[in-house]
Protein backbone atom coordinates (compact mmCIF):
# COMPACT_ATOMS: atom_id res chain seq x y z
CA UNK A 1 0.45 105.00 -44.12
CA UNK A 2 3.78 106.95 -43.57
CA UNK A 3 5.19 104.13 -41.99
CA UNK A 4 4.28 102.26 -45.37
CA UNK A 5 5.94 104.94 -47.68
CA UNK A 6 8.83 103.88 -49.50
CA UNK A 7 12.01 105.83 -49.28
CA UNK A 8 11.42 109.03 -50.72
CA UNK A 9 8.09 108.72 -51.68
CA UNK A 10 6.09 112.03 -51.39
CA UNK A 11 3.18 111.81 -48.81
CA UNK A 12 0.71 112.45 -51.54
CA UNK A 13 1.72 109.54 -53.51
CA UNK A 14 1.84 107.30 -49.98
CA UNK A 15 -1.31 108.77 -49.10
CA UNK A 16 -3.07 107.54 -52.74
CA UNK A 17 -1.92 104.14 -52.33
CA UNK A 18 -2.43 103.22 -49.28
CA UNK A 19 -5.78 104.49 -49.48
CA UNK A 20 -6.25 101.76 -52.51
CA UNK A 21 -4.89 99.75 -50.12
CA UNK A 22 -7.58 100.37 -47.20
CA UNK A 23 -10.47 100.09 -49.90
CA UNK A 24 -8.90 96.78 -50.86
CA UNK A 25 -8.57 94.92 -54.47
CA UNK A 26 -11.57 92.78 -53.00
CA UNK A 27 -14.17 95.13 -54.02
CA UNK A 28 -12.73 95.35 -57.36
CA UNK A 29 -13.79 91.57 -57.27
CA UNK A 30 -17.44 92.01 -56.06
CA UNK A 31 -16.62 90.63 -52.76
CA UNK A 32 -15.68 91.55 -49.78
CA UNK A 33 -12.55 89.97 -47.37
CA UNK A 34 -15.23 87.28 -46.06
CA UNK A 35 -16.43 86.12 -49.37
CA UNK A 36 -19.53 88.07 -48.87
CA UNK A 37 -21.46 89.71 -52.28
CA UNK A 38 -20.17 93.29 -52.46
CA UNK A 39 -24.00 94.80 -52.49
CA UNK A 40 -24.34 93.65 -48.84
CA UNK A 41 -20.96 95.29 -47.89
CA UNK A 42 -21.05 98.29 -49.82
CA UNK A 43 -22.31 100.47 -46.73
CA UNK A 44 -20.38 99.03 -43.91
CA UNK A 45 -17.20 99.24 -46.95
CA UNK A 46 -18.03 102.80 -47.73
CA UNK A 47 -18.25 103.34 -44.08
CA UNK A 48 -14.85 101.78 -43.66
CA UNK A 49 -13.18 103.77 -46.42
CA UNK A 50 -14.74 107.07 -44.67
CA UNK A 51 -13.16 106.21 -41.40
CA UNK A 52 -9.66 105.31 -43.41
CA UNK A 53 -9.96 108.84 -45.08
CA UNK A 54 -10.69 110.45 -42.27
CA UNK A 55 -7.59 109.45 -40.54
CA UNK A 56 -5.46 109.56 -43.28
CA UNK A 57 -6.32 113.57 -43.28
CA UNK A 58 -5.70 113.83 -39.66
CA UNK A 59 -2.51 111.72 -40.06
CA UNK A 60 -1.76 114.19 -43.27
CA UNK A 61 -2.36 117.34 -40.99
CA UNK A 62 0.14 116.00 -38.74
CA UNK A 63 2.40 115.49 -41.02
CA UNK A 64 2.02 119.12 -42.46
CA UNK A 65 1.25 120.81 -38.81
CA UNK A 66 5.54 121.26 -38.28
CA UNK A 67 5.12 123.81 -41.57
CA UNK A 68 2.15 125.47 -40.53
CA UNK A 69 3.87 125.56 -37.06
CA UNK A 70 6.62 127.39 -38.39
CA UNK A 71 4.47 129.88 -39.78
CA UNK A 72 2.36 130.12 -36.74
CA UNK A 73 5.41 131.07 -34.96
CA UNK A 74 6.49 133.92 -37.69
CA UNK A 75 3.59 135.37 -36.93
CA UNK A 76 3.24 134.72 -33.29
CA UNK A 77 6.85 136.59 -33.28
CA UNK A 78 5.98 139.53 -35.81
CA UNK A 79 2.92 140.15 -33.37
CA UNK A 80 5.46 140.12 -29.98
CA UNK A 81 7.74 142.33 -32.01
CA UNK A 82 4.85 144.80 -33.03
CA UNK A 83 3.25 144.83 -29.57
CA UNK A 84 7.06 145.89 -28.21
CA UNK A 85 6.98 148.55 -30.69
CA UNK A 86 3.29 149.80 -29.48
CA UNK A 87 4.27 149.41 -26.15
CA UNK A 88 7.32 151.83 -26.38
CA UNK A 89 5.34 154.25 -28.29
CA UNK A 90 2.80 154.34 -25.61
CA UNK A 91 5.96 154.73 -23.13
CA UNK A 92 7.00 157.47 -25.95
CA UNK A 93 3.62 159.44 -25.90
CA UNK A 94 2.89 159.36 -22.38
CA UNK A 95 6.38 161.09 -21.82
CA UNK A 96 5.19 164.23 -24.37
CA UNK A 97 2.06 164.22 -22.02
CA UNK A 98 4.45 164.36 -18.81
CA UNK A 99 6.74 167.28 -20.61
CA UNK A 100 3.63 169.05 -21.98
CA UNK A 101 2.15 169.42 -18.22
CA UNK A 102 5.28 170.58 -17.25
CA UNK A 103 5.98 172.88 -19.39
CA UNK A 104 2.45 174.12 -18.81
CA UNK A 105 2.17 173.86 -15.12
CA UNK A 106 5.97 175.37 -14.32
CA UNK A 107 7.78 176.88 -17.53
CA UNK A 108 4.97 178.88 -19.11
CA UNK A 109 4.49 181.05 -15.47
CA UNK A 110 8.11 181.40 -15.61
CA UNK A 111 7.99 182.88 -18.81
CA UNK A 112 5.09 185.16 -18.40
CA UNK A 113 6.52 186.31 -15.07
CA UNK A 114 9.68 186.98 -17.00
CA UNK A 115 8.05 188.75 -20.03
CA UNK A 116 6.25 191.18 -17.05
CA UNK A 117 10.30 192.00 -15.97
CA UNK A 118 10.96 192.37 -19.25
CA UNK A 119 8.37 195.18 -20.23
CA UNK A 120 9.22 196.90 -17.31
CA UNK A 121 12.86 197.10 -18.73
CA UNK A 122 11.71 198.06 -22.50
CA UNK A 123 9.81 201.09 -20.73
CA UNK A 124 12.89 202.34 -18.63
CA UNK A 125 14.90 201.91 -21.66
CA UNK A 126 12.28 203.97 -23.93
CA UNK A 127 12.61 206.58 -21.04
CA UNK A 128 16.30 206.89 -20.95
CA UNK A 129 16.37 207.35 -24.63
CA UNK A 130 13.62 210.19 -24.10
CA UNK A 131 15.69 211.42 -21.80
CA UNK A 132 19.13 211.66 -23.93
CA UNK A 133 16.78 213.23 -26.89
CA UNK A 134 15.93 216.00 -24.39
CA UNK A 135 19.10 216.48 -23.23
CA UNK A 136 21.01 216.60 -26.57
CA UNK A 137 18.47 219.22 -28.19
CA UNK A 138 19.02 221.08 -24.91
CA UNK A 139 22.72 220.77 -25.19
CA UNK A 140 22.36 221.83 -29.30
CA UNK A 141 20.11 224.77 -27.68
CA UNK A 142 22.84 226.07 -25.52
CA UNK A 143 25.81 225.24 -27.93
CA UNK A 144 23.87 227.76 -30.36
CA UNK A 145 23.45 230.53 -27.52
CA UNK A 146 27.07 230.07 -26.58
CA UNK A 147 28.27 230.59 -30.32
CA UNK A 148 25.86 233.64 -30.37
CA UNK A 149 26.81 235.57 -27.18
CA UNK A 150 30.17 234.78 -28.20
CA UNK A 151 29.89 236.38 -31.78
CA UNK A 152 27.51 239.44 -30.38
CA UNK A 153 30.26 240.07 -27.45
CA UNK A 154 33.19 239.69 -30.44
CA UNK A 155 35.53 238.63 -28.13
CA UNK A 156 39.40 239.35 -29.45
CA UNK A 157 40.39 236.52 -31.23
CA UNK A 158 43.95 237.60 -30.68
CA UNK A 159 44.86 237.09 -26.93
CA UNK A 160 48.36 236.90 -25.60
């Protein structure tokens, strides 16, 4: 029937008249191509026109499987695309998992071993500034006992 279309005709329209075509101006007539009544060919005619629909639809789905293909492969290539995208995400979280472990199997004993030198420091330091406290009230104690002999003794302010 698309060979039968006229120039420019849609396929719906080509469709539509060759499928008054197939059923024939005969039975319009009450007979059928061999002269016959139409009662005794109305099976074997509706038969017929079942077979002639039936391939017009498959010859219609052929003619409208190119736009379905297209579509077909939009969405064959949005899935592809999406799968690419999963797929590096995957790659993406399996990396965290690598730099998680590692942190956890090497940097975290690191650090603790390093917070253990570090306490040790903080309690030298707290020492040494225990240390300087003592000394400068011991120093402060002196200072006064130096100013006090010196005042008791009254040494001559005027020396030559």
């Amino acid at each position: 029937w698309l060979l039968d279309a006229a120039e420019g005709e849609e396929p719906s329209v080509a469709l539509r008249r060759s499928s008054l075509l197939s059923s024939g101006d005969w039975a319009a007539q009450g007979e059928d191509r061999r002269g016959q009544p139409q009662r005794e060919a109305e099976g074997a005619a509706e038969a017929t026109a079942a077979a002639a629909e039936e391939r017009e639809v498959r010859q219609l789905a052929l003619c409208l499987a190119p736009e379905a293909e297209a579509e077909v492969q939009e969405v064959e290539e949005s899935i592809e695309e999406m799968l690419i995208r999963l797929d590096e995400f995957c790659g993406m979280t399996d990396m965290i998992r690598s730099d998680t472990s590692q942190l956890l199997d090497e940097a975290i004993p690191l650090i603790k071993t390093k917070m253990i030198e570090m306490n040790n420091i903080y309690m030298k330091v707290d020492k040494l500034e225990a240390f300087v406290k003592m000394v400068g009230q011991h120093v402060s104690f002196l200072e006064e006992q130096v100013l006090q002999a010196e005042k008791d003794h009254a040494v001559i302010p005027y020396t030559v």
